[in-house]
C-alpha atoms as a PDB file:
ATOM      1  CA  UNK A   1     -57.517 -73.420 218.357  1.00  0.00           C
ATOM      2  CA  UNK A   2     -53.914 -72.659 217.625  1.00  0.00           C
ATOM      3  CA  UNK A   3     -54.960 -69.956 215.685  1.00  0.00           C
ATOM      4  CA  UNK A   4     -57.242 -68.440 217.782  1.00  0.00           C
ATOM      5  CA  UNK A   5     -54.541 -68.580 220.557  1.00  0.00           C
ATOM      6  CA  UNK A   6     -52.173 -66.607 218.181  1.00  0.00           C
ATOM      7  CA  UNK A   7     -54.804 -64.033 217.924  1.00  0.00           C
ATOM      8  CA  UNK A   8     -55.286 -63.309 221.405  1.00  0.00           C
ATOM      9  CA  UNK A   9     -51.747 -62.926 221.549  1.00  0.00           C
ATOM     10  CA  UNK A  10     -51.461 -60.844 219.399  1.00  0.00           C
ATOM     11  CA  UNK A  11     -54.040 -58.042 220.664  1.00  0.00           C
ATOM     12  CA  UNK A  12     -52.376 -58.434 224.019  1.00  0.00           C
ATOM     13  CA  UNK A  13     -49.133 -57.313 222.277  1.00  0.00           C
ATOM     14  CA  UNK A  14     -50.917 -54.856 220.736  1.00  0.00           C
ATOM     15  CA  UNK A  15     -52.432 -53.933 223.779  1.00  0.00           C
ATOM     16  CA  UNK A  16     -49.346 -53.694 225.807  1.00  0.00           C
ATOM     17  CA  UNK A  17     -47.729 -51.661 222.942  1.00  0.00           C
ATOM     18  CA  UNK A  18     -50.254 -49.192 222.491  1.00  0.00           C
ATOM     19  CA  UNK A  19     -50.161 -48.173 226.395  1.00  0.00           C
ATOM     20  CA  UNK A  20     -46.661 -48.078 226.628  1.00  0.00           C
ATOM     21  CA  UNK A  21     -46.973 -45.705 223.031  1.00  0.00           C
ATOM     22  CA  UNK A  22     -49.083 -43.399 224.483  1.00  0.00           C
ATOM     23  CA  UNK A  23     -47.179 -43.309 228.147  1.00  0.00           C
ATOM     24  CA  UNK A  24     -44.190 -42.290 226.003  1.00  0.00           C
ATOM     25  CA  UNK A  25     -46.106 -40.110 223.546  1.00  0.00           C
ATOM     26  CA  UNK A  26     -46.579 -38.061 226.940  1.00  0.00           C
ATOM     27  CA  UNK A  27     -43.584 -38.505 228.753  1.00  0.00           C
ATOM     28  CA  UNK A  28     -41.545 -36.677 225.223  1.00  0.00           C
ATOM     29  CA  UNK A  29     -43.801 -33.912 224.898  1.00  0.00           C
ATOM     30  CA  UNK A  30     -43.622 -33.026 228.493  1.00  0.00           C
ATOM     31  CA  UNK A  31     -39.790 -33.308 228.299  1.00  0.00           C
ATOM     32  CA  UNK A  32     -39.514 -31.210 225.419  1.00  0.00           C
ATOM     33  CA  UNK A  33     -41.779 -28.646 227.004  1.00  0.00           C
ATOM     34  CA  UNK A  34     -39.343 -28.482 230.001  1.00  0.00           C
ATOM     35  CA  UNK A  35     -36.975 -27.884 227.801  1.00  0.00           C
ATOM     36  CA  UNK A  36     -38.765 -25.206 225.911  1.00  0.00           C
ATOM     37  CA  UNK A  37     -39.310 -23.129 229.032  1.00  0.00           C
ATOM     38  CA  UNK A  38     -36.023 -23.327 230.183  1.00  0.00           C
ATOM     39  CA  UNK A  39     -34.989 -22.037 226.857  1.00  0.00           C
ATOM     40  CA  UNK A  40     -37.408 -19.147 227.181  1.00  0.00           C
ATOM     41  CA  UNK A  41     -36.261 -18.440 231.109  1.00  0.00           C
ATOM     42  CA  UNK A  42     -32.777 -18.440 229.501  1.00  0.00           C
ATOM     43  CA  UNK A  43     -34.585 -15.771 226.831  1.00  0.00           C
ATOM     44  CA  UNK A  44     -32.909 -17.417 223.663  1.00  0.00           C
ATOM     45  CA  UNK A  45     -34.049 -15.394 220.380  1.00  0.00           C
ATOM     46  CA  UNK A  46     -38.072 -15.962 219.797  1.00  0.00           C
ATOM     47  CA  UNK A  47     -37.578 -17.997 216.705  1.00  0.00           C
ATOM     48  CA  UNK A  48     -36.063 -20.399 218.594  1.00  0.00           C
ATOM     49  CA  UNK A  49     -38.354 -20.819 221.032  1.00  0.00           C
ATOM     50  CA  UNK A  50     -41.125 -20.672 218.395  1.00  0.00           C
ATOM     51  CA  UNK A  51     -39.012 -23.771 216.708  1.00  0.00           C
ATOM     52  CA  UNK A  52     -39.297 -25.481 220.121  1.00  0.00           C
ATOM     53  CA  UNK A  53     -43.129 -24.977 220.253  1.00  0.00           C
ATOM     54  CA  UNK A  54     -43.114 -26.760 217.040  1.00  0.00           C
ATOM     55  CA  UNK A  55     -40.492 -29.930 217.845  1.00  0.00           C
ATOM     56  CA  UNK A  56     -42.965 -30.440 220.632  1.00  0.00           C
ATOM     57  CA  UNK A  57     -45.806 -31.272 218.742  1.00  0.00           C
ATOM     58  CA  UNK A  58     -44.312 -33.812 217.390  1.00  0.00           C
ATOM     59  CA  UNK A  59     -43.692 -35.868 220.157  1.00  0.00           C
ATOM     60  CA  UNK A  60     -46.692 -38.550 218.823  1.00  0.00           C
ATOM     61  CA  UNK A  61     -44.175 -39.062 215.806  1.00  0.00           C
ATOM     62  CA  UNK A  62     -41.389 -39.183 217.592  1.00  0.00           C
ATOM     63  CA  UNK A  63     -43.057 -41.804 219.835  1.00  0.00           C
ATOM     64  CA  UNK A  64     -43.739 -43.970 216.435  1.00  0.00           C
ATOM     65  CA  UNK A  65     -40.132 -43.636 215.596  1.00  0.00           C
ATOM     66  CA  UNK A  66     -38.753 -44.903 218.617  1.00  0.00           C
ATOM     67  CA  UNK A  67     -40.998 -47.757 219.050  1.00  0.00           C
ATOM     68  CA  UNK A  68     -41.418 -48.438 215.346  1.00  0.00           C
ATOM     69  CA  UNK A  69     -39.652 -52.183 214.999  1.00  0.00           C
ATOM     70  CA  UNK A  70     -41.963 -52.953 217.861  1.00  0.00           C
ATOM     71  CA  UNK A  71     -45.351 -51.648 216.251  1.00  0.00           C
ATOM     72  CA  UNK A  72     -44.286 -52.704 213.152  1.00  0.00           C
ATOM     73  CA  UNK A  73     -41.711 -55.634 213.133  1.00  0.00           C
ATOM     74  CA  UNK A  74     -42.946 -56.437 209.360  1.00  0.00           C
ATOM     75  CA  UNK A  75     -42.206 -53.385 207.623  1.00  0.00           C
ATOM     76  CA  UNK A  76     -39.828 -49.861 207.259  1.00  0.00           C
ATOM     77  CA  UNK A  77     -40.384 -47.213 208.025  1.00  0.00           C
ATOM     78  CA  UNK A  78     -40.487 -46.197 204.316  1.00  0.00           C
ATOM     79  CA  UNK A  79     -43.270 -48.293 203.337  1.00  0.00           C
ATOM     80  CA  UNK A  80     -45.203 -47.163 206.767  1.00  0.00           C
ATOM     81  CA  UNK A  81     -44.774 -43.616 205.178  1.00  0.00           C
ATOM     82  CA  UNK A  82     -46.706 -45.064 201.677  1.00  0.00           C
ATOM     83  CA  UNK A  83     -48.787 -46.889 203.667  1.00  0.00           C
ATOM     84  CA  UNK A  84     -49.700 -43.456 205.292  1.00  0.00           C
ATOM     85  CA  UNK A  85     -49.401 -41.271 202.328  1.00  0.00           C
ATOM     86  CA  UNK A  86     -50.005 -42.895 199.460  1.00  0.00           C
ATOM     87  CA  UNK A  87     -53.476 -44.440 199.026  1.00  0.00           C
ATOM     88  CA  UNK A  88     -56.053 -42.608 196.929  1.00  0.00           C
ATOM     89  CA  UNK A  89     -57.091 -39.261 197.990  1.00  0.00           C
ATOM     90  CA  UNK A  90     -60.876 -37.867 197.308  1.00  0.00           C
ATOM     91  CA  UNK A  91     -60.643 -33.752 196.464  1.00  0.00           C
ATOM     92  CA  UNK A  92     -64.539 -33.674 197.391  1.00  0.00           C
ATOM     93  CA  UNK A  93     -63.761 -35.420 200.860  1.00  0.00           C
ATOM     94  CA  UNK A  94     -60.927 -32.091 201.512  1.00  0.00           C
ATOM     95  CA  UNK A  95     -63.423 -29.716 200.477  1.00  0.00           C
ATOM     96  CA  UNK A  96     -66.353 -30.377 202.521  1.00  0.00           C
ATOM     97  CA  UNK A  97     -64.326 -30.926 205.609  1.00  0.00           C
ATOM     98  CA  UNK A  98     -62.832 -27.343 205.203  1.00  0.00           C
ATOM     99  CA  UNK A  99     -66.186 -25.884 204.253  1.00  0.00           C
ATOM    100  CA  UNK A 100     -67.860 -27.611 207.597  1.00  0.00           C
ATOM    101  CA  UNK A 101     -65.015 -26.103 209.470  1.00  0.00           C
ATOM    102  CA  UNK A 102     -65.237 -22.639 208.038  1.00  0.00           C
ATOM    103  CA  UNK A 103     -68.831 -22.852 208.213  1.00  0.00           C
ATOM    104  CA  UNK A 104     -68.745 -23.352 212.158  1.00  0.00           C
ATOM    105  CA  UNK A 105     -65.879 -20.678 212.411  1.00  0.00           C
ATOM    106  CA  UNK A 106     -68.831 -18.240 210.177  1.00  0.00           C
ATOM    107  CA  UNK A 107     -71.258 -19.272 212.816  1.00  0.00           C
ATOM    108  CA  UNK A 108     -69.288 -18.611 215.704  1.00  0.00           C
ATOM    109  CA  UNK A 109     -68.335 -15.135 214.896  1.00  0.00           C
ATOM    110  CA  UNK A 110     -72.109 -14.341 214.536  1.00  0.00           C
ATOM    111  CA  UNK A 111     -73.210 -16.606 217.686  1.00  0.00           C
ATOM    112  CA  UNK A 112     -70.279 -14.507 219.546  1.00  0.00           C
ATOM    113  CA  UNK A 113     -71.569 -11.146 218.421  1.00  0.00           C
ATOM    114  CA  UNK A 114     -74.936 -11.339 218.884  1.00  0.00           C
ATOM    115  CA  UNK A 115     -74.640 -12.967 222.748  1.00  0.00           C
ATOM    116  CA  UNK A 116     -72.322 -10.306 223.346  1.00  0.00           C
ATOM    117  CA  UNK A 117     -74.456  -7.239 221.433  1.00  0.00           C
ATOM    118  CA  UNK A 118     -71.530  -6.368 219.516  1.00  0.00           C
ATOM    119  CA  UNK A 119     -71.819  -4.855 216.192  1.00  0.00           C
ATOM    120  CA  UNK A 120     -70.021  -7.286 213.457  1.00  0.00           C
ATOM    121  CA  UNK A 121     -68.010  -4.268 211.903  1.00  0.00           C
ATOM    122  CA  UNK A 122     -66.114  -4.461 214.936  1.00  0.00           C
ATOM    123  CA  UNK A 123     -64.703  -7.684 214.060  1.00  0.00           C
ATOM    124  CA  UNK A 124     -61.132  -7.543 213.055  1.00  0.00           C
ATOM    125  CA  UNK A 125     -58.585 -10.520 211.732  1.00  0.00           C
ATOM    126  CA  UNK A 126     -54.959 -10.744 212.297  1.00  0.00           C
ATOM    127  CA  UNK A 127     -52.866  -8.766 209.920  1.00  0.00           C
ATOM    128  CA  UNK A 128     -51.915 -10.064 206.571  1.00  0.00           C
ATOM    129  CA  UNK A 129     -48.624 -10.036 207.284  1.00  0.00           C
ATOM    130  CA  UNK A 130     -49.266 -12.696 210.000  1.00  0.00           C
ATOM    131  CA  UNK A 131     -50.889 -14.582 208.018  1.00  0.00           C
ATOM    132  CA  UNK A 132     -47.777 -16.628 206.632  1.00  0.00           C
ATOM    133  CA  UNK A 133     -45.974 -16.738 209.823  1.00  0.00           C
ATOM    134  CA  UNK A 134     -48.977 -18.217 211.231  1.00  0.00           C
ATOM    135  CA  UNK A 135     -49.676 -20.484 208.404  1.00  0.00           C
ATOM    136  CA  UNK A 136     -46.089 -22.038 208.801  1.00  0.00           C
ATOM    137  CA  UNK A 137     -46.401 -22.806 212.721  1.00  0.00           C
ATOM    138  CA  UNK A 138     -49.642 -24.039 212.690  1.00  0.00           C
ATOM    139  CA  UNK A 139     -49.026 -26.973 209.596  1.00  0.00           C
ATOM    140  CA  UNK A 140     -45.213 -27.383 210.747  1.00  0.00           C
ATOM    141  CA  UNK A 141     -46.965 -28.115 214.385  1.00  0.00           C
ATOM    142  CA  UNK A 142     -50.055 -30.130 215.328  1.00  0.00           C
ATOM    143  CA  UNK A 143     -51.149 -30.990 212.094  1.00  0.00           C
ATOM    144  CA  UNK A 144     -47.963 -32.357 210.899  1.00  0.00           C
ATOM    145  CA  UNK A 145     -46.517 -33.351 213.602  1.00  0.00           C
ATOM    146  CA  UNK A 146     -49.462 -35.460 215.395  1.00  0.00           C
ATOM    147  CA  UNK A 147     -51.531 -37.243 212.919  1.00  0.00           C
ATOM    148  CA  UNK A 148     -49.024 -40.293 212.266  1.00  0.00           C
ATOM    149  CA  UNK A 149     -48.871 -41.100 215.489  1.00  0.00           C
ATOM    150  CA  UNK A 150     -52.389 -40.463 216.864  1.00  0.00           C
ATOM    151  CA  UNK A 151     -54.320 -41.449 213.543  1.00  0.00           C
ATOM    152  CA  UNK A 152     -51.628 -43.133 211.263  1.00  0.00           C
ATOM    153  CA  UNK A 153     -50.730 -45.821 214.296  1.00  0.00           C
ATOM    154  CA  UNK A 154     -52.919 -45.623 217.516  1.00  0.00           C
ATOM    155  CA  UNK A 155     -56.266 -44.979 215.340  1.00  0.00           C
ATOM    156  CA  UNK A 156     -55.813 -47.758 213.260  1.00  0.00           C
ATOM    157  CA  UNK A 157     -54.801 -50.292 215.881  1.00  0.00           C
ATOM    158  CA  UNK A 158     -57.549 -48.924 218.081  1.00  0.00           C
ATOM    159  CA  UNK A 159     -60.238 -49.898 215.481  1.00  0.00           C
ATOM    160  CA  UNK A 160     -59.285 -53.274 215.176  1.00  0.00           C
ATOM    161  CA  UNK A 161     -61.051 -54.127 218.297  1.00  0.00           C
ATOM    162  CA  UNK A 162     -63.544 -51.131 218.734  1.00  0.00           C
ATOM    163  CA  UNK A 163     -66.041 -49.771 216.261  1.00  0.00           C
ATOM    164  CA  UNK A 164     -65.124 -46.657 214.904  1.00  0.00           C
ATOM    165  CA  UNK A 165     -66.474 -43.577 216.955  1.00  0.00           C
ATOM    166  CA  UNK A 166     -65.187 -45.465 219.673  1.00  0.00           C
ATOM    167  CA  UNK A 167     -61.557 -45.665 218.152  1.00  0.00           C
ATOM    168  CA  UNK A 168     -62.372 -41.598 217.941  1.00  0.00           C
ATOM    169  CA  UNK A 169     -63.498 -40.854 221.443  1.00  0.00           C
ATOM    170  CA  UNK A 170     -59.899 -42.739 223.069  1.00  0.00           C
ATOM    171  CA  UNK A 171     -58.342 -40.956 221.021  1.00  0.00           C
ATOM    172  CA  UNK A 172     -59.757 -38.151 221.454  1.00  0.00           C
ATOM    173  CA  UNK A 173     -59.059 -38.482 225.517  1.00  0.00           C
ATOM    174  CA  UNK A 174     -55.620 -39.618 225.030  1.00  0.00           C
ATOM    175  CA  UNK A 175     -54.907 -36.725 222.332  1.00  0.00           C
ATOM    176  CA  UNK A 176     -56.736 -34.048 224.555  1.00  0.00           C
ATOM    177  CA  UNK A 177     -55.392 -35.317 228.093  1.00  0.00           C
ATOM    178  CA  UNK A 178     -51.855 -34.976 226.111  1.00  0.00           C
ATOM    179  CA  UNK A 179     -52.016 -31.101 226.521  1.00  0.00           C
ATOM    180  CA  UNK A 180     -52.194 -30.924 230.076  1.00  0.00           C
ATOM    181  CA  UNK A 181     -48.935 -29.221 230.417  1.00  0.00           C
ATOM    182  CA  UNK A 182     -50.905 -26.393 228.287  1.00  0.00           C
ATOM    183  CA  UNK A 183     -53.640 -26.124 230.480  1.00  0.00           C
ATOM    184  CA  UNK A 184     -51.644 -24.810 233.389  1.00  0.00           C
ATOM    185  CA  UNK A 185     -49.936 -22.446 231.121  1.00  0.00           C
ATOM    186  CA  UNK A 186     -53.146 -20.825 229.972  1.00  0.00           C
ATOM    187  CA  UNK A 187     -53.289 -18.414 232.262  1.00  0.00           C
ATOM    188  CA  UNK A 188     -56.541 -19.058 232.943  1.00  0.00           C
ATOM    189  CA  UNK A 189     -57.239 -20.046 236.629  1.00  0.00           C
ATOM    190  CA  UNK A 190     -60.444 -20.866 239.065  1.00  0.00           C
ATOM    191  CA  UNK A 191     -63.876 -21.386 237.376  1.00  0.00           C
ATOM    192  CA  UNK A 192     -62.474 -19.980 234.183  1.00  0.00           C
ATOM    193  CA  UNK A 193     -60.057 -23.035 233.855  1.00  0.00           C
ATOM    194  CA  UNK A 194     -62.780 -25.390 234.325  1.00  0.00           C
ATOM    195  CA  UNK A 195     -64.350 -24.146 231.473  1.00  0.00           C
ATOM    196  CA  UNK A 196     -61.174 -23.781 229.062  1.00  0.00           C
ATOM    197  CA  UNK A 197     -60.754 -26.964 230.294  1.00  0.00           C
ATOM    198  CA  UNK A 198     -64.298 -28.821 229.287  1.00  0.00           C
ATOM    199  CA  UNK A 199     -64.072 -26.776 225.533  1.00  0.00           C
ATOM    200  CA  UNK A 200     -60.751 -28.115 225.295  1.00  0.00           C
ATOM    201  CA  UNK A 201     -61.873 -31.407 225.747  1.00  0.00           C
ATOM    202  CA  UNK A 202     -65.274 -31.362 223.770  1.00  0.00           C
ATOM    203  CA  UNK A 203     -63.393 -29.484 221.119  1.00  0.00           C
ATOM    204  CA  UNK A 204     -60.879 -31.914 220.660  1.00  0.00           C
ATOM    205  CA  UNK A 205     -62.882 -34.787 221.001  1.00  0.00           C
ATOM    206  CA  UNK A 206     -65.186 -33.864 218.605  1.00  0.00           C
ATOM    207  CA  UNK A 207     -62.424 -32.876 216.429  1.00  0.00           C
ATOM    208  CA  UNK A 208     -61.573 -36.470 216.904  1.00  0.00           C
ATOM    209  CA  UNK A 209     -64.374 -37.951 215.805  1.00  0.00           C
ATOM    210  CA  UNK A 210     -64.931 -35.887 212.513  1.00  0.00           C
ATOM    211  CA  UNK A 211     -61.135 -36.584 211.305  1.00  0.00           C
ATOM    212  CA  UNK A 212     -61.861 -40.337 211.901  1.00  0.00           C
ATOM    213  CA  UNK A 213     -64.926 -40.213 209.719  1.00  0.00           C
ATOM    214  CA  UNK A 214     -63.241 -38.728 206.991  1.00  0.00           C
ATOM    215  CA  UNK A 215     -59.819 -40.574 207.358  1.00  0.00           C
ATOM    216  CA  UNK A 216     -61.969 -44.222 207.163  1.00  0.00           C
ATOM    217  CA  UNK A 217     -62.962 -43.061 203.678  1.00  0.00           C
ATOM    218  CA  UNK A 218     -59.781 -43.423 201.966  1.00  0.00           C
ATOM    219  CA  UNK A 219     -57.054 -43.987 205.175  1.00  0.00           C
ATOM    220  CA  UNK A 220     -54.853 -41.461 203.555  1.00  0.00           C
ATOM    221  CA  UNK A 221     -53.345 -39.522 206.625  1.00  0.00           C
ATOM    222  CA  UNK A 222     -53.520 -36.260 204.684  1.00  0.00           C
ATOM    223  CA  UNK A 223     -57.043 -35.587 205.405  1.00  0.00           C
ATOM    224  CA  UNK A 224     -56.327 -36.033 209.394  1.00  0.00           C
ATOM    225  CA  UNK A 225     -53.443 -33.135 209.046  1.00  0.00           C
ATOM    226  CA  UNK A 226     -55.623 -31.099 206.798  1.00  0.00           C
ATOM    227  CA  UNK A 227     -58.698 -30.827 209.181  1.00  0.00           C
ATOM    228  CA  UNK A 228     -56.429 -30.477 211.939  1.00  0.00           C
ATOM    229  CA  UNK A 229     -54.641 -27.950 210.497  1.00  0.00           C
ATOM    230  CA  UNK A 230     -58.013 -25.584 209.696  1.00  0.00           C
ATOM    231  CA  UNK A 231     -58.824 -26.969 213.748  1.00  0.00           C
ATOM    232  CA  UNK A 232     -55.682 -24.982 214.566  1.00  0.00           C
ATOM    233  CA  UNK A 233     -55.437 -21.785 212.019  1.00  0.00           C
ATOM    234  CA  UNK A 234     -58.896 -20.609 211.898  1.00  0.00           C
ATOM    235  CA  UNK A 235     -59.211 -20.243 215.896  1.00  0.00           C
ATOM    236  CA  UNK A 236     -55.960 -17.979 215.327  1.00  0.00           C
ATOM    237  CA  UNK A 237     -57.362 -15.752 212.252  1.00  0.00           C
ATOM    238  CA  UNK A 238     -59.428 -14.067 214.185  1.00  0.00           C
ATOM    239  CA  UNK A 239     -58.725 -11.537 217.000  1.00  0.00           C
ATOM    240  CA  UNK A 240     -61.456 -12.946 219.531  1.00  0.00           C
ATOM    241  CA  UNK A 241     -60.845 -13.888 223.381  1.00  0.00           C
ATOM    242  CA  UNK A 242     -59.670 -17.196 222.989  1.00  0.00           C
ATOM    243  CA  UNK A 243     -61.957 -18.596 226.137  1.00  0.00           C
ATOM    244  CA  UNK A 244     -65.581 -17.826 224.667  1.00  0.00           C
ATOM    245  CA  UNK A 245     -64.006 -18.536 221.136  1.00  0.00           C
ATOM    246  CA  UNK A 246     -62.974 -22.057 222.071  1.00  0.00           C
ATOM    247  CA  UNK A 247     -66.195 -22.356 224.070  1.00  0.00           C
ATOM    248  CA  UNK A 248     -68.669 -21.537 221.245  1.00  0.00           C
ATOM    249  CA  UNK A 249     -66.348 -23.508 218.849  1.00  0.00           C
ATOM    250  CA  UNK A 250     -66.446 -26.496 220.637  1.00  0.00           C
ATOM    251  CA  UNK A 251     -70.164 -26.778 220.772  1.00  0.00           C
ATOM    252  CA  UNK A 252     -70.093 -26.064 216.476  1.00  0.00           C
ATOM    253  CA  UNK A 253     -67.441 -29.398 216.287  1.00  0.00           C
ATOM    254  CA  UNK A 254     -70.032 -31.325 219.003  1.00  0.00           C
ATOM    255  CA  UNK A 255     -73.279 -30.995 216.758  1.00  0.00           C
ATOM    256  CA  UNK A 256     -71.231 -31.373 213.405  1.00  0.00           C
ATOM    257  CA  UNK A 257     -70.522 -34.400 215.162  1.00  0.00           C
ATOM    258  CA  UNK A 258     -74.194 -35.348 216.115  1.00  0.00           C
ATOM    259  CA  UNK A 259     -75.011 -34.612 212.899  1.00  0.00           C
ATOM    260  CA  UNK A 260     -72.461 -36.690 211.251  1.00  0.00           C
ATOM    261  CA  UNK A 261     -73.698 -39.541 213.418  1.00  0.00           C
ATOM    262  CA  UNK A 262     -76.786 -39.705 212.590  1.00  0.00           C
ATOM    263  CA  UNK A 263     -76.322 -39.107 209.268  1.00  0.00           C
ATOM    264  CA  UNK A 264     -73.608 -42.318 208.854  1.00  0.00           C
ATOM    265  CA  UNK A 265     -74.445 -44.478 211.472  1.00  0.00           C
ATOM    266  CA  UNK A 266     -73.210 -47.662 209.724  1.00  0.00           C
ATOM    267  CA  UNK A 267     -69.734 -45.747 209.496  1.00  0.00           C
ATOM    268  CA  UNK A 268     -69.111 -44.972 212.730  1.00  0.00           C
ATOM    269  CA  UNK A 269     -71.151 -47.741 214.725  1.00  0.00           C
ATOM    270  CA  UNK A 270     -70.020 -50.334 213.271  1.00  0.00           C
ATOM    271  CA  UNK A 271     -66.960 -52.118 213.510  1.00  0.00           C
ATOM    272  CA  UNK A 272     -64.555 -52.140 210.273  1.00  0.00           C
ATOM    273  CA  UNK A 273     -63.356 -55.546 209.622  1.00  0.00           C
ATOM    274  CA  UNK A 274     -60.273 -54.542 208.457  1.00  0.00           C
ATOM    275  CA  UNK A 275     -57.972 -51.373 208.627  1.00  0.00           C
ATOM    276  CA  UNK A 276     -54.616 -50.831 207.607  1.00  0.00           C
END
């Protein structure tokens, strides 16, 4: 009984914690934002702004940091880092997520071309000398910056109590609803919102989803920044409108989900009885 009592307890900790993780997950990056436009309306030199960009991403870290003797009155911050980094990592399990990325990307471009009766030698990439510069902001941003706070704490904590697709799919909300600020910079407005909007959603969702399938196989946090860094950088290599790219991409990460469901039920519908 006593024991039992300590557990419910506990997961209302956990549950208060988590909230008030994810209210302040939000409340940095749309701080830092601010900041970041009001460095651009004072028009400081680009690479400073581009730096900003960047620091904002990693507002789910900085969350983690902040809160960290809270989440984690049992351990440093160090050995939250091994606990993160350090477990086994399976080559095969980095190589078939990147191929299933690249082959939706493939599969796009086509899907894109044909709808629109475009001729594929049409289809141009960003320059190689962009490629770098590009490389660097995308890994020093999202996919760095993110994944120990979305995957590496809320993830884990998340599937304590739910099974894991549903873990995903908060996630997945939280992470997506996180951009919001984004949203109304797009440029996009009307009808066209709605529907950068919904992609952006199902997209990230879905992207949600797939990195929690493949992080559950070894809990190394690498594999969550290296699928959402291919997310990121191979919507950027190629010189496409960004609304019908997103849009046709986001249905490619939505059936590689379905299909990854079906495929591994017991992984993803059934509860894990214990995660670190």
């Amino acid at each position: 009984m006593r024991q039992e009592r300590e557990k419910n307890m506990l997961e209302k900790e956990d549950a208060r914690n988590i909230k008030k993780y994810f209210v302040l997950a939000y409340m940095i990056f749309w701080l830092l934002l601010g900041l970041t436009g009001y460095m651009i309306f004072l028009k400081v030199p680009l690479y400073i702004q581009d730096i900003m960009k960047n620091v904002c991403a990693w507002s789910p870290t900085f969350a983690v940091l902040i809160m960290f003797k809270k989440l984690y009155p049992n351990i440093t911050f160090k050995e939250y880092i091994k606990i993160n980094f350090m477990k086994k990592i399976n080559p095969m399990m980095f190589l078939i997520s990147f191929l299933l990325q690249l082959l939706i990307l493939v599969i796009v471009i086509i899907a894109f071309f044909l709808i629109n009766n475009k001729p594929l030698n049409t289809l141009t990439f960003i320059s190689i000398s962009n490629i770098i510069p590009v490389f660097i902001i995308t890994i020093t941003g999202g996919a760095l910056g993110e994944e120990l706070g979305w995957r590496g704490y809320a993830l884990n904590l998340l599937q304590k109590k739910y099974i894991p697709i549903m873990a995903g799919l908060i996630v997945g909300i939280i992470w997506g609803l996180w951009h919001l600020p984004l949203w109304i910079l797009s440029g996009y407005s009307g009808l066209e919102l709605a529907y950068y909007i919904i992609a952006f959603m199902v997209g990230i969702i879905s992207t949600s989803i797939i990195i929690t399938f493949f992080y559950n196989k070894g809990k190394n946090i690498l594999i969550a920044m290296w699928i959402h860094f291919w997310f990121n950088f191979l919507l950027r290599l190629v010189i496409i409108d960004i609304l019908p790219l997103l849009i046709y991409t986001s249905i490619g990460y939505m059936i590689l989900v379905i299909l990854i469901i079906i495929m591994n039920k017991n992984e993803l519908l059934v509860k894990k009885e214990e995660t670190s």
